[in-house]
Protein backbone atom coordinates (compact mmCIF):
# COMPACT_ATOMS: atom_id res chain seq x y z
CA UNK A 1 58.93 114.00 140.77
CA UNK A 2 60.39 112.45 143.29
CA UNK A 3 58.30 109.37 143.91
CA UNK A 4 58.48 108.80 139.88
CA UNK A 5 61.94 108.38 140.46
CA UNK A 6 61.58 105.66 142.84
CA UNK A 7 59.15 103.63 141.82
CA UNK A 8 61.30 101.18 139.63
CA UNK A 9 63.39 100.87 142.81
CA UNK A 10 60.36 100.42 145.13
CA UNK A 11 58.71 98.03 142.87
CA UNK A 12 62.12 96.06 142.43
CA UNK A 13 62.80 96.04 146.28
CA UNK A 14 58.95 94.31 146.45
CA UNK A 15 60.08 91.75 144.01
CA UNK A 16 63.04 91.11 146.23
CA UNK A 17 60.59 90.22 149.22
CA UNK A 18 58.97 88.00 147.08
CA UNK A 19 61.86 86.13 145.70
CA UNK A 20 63.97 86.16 149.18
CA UNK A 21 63.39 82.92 151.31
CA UNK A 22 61.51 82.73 154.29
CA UNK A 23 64.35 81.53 156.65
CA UNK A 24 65.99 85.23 156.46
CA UNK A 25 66.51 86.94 159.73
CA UNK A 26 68.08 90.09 159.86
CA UNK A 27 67.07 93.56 159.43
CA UNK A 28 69.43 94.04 156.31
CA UNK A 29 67.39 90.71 154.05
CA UNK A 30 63.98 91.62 153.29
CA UNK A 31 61.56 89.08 154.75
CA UNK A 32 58.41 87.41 152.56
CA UNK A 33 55.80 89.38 153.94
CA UNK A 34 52.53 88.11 154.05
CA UNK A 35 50.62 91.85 153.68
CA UNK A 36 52.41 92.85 151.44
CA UNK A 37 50.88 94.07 147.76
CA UNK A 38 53.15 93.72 144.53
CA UNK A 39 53.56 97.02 142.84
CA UNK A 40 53.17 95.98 139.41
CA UNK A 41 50.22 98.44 137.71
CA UNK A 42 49.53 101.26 139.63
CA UNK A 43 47.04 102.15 141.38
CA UNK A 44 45.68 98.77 140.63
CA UNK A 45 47.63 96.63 142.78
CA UNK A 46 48.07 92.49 143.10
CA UNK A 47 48.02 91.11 146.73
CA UNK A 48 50.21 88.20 147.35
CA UNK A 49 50.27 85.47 150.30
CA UNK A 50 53.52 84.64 151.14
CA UNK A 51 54.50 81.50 154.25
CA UNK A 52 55.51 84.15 157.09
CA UNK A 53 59.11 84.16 158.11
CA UNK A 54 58.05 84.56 161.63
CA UNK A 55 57.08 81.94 164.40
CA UNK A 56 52.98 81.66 163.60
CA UNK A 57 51.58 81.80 167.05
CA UNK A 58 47.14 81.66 166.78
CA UNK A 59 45.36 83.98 169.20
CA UNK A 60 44.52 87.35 170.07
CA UNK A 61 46.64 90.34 169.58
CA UNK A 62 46.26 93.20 172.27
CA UNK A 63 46.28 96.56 171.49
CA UNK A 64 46.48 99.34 174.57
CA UNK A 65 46.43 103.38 173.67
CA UNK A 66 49.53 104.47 175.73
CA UNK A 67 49.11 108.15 175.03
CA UNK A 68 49.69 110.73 172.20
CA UNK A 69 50.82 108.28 169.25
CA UNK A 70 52.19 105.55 171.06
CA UNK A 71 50.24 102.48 171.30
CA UNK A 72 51.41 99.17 172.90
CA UNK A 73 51.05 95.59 170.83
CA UNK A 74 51.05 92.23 172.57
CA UNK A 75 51.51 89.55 170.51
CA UNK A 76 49.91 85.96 171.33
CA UNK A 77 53.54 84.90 171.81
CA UNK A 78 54.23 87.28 174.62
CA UNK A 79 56.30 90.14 172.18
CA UNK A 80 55.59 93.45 173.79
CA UNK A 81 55.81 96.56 171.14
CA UNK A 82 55.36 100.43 171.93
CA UNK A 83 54.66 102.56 169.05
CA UNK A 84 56.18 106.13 168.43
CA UNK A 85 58.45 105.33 171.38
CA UNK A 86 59.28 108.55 173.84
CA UNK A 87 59.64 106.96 177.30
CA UNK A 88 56.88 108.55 178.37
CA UNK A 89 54.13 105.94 177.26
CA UNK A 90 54.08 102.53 177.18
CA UNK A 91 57.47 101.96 178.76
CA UNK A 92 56.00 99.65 181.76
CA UNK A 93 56.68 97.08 181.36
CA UNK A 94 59.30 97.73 178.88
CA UNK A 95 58.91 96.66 175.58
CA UNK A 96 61.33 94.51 173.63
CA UNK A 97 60.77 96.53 170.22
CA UNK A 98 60.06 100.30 170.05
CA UNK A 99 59.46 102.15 166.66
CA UNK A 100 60.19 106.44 166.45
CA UNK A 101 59.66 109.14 164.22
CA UNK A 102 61.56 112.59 165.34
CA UNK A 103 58.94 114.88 164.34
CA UNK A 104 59.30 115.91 168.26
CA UNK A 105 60.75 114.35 171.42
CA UNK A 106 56.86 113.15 172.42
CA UNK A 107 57.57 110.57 169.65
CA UNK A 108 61.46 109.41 170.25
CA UNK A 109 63.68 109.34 172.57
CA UNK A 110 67.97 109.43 172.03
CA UNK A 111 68.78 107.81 175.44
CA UNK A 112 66.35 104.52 175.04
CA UNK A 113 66.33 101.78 178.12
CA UNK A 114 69.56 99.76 176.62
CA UNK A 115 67.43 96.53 177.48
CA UNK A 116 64.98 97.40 174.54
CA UNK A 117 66.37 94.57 172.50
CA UNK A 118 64.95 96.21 169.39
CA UNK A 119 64.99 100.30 168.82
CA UNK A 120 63.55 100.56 165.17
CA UNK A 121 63.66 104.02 164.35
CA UNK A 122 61.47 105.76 160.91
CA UNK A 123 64.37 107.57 159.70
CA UNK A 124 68.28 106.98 159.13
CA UNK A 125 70.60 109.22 161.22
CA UNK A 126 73.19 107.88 158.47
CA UNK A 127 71.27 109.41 156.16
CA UNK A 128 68.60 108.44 153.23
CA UNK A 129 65.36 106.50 154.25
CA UNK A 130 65.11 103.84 156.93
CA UNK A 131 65.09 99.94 156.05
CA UNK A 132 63.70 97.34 158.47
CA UNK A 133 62.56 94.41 158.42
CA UNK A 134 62.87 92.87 161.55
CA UNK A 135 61.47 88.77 162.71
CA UNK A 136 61.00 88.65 167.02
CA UNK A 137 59.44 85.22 167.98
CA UNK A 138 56.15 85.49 165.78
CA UNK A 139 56.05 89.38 164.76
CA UNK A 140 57.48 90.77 161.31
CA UNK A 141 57.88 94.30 161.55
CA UNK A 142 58.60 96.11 158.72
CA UNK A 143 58.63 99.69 157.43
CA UNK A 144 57.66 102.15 154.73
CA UNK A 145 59.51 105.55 154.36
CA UNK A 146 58.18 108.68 154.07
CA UNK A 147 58.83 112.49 154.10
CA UNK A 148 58.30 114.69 156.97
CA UNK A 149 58.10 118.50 158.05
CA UNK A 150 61.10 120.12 159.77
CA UNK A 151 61.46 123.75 160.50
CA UNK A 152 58.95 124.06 157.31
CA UNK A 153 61.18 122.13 154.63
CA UNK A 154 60.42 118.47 153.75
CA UNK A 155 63.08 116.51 154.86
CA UNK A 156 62.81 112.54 152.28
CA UNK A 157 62.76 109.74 154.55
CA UNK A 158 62.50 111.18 157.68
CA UNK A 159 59.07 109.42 158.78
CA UNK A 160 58.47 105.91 158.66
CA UNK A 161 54.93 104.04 158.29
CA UNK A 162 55.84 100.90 160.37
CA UNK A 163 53.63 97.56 159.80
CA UNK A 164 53.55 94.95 162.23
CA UNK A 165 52.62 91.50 160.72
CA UNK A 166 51.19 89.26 163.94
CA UNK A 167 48.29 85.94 163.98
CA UNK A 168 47.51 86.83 160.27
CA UNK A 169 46.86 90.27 160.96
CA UNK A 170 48.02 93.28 159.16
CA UNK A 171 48.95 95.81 161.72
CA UNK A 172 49.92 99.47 160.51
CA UNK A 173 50.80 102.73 162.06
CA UNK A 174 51.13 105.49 160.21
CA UNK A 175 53.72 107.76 162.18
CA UNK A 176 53.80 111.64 161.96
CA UNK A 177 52.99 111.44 158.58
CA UNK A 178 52.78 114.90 156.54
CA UNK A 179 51.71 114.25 153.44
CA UNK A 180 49.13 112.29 150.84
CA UNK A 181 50.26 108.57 149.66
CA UNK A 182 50.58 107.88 146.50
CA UNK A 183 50.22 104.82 144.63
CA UNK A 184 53.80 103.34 145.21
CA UNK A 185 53.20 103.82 148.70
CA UNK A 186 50.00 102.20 148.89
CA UNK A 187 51.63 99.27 147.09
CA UNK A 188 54.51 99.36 149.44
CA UNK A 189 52.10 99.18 152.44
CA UNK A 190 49.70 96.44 151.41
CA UNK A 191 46.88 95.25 152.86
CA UNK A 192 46.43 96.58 156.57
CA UNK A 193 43.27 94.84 158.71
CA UNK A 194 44.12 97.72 161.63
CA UNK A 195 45.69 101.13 160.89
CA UNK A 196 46.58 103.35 163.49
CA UNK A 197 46.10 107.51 162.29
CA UNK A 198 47.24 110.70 163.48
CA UNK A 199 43.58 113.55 163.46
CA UNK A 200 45.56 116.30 164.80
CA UNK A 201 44.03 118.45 162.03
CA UNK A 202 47.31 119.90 161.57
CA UNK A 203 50.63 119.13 162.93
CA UNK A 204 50.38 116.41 160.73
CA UNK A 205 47.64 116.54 158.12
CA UNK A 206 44.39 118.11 157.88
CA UNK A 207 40.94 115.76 158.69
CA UNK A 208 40.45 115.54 155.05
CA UNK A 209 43.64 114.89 154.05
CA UNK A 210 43.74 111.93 156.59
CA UNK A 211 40.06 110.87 156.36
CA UNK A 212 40.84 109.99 152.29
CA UNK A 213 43.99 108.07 152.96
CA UNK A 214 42.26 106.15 155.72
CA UNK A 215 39.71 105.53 153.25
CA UNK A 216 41.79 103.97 150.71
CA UNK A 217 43.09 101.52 152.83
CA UNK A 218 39.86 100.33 153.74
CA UNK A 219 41.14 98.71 156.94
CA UNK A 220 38.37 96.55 159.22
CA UNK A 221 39.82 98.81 162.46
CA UNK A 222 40.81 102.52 162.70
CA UNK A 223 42.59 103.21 165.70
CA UNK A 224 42.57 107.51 166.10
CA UNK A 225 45.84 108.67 167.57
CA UNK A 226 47.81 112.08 168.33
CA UNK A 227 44.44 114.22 168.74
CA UNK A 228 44.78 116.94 170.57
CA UNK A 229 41.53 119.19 170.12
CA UNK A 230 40.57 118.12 167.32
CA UNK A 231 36.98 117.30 168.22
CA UNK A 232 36.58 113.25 167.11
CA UNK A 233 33.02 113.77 165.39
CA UNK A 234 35.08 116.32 163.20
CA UNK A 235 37.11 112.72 161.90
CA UNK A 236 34.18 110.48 161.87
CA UNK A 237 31.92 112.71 160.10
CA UNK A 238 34.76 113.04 157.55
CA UNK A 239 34.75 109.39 157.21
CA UNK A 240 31.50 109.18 156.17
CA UNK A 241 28.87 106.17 156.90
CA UNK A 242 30.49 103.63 155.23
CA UNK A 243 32.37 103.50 158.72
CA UNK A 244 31.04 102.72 161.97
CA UNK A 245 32.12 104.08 165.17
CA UNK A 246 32.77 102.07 168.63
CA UNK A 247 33.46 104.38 171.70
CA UNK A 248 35.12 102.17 174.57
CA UNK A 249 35.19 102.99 178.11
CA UNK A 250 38.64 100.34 178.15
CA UNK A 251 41.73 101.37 176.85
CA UNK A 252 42.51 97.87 175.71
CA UNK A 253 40.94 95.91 173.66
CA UNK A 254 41.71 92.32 171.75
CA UNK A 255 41.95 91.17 168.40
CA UNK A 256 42.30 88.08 165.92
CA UNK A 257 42.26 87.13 162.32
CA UNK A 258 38.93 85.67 163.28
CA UNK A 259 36.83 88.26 164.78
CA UNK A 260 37.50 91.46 162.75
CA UNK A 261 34.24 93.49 162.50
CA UNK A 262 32.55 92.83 159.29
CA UNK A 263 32.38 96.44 158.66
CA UNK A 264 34.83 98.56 159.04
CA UNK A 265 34.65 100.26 162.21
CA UNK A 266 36.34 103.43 163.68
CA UNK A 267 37.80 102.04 167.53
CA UNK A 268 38.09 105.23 169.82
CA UNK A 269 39.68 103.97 173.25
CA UNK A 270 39.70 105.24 176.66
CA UNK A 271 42.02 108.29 176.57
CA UNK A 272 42.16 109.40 172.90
């Protein structure tokens, strides 16, 4: 199986973050990662704190819904990020870092606005699986490779789960993602406080499919993304009680380390 394969290198690329000093920079030096959960017994996992490599800047984060799977991040030091970057969300003003997946052109773009200073895309037109890890003023963002669906082969590497470490929090969105996680994955991920998750029902996986991964990470906030018809009690019936839901008339709303809801609690913005 594939994922057997490369566990031994996904647990020793882990161990890397953990040994690699905090003062690296670029996108080719793994960065400590304060999130982030050590592989080493699966599917038991141990969570680590690591000194972030980023700027720490206190305060709220602010997260808009943009449209279809792009959402927009503002960091408490004034870092603008657009998720599952098309150009046709979340590109006013423009953002300085932009994450894709090319499951379709509503969730990249080829011909990005050259004054994105950062265009982090989930899969590696050079081939094999995407590596970033990426410090802007006081935001790590980071990624986690996975398959996706093309022209009904899977196609290793070509989605990316992208993590966005800001104010303490652990900010995750999971991309057009098209199949289960497994245990190296989850250990890969780490610890997420808000997760954002396709309930398409289909194009990318079914309700149940994403209602148990969702579970499993347990986050405080569920952000629902790249709907379409799929009617939302159908998702947050599938969730189950453990998980309560806020409707919002806003499509904004702000976060910090601080104020997390105590349990965790299923966010459904204006326009989802």
């Amino acid at each position: 199986m594939r994922l057997a394969r490369n566990l031994a290198s996904t647990t020793a690329f882990l161990i890397a973050l953990w040994l690699t000093p905090a003062s690296a920079q670029q996108q080719d030096e793994p960065v400590p990662s304060q999130c982030l959960a050590i592989a080493q017994a699966m599917p038991n996992v141990t969570y680590a704190s690591f000194t972030p490599a980023q700027t720490f800047v206190d305060g709220e984060v602010t997260i808009t819904y943009a449209g279809h799977s792009t959402y927009v991040i503002e960091t408490p030091g004034g870092v603008r990020i657009a998720t599952d970057f098309s150009g046709l969300y979340g590109s006013e003003p423009l953002p300085r870092i932009v994450t894709m997946n090319k499951a379709h052109r509503t969730h990249y773009t080829e011909l990005p606005d050259p004054a994105i200073e950062h265009v982090l895309r989930g899969w590696n037109p050079e081939g094999g699986p995407a590596k970033h890890a990426v410090v802007v003023d006081d935001v790590y963002v980071r990624n986690v490779p996975t398959d996706i669906r093309r022209w009904g082969e899977m196609e290793e590497g070509g989605n990316s789960i992208f993590i966005f470490e800001v104010a303490g929090l652990c900010i995750g969105h999971l991309g057009h993602l098209h199949h289960r996680l497994e245990d190296a994955h989850y250990g890969a991920i780490g610890r997420l406080d808000i997760v954002m998750v396709p309930i398409d029902g289909g194009m990318t996986l079914s309700v149940g499919a994403v209602s148990e991964i969702t579970q499993r990470l347990f986050s405080s906030i569920i952000l629902p993304m790249h709907r379409h018809a799929t009617p939302l009690g159908e998702f947050t019936a599938a969730m189950g009680e453990t998980f309560d839901v806020d409707m919002r008339d806003e499509p904004s709303f702000s976060v910090s380390l601080r104020d997390l809801p105590r349990r965790p609690t299923i966010l459904v913005l204006r326009g989802v």
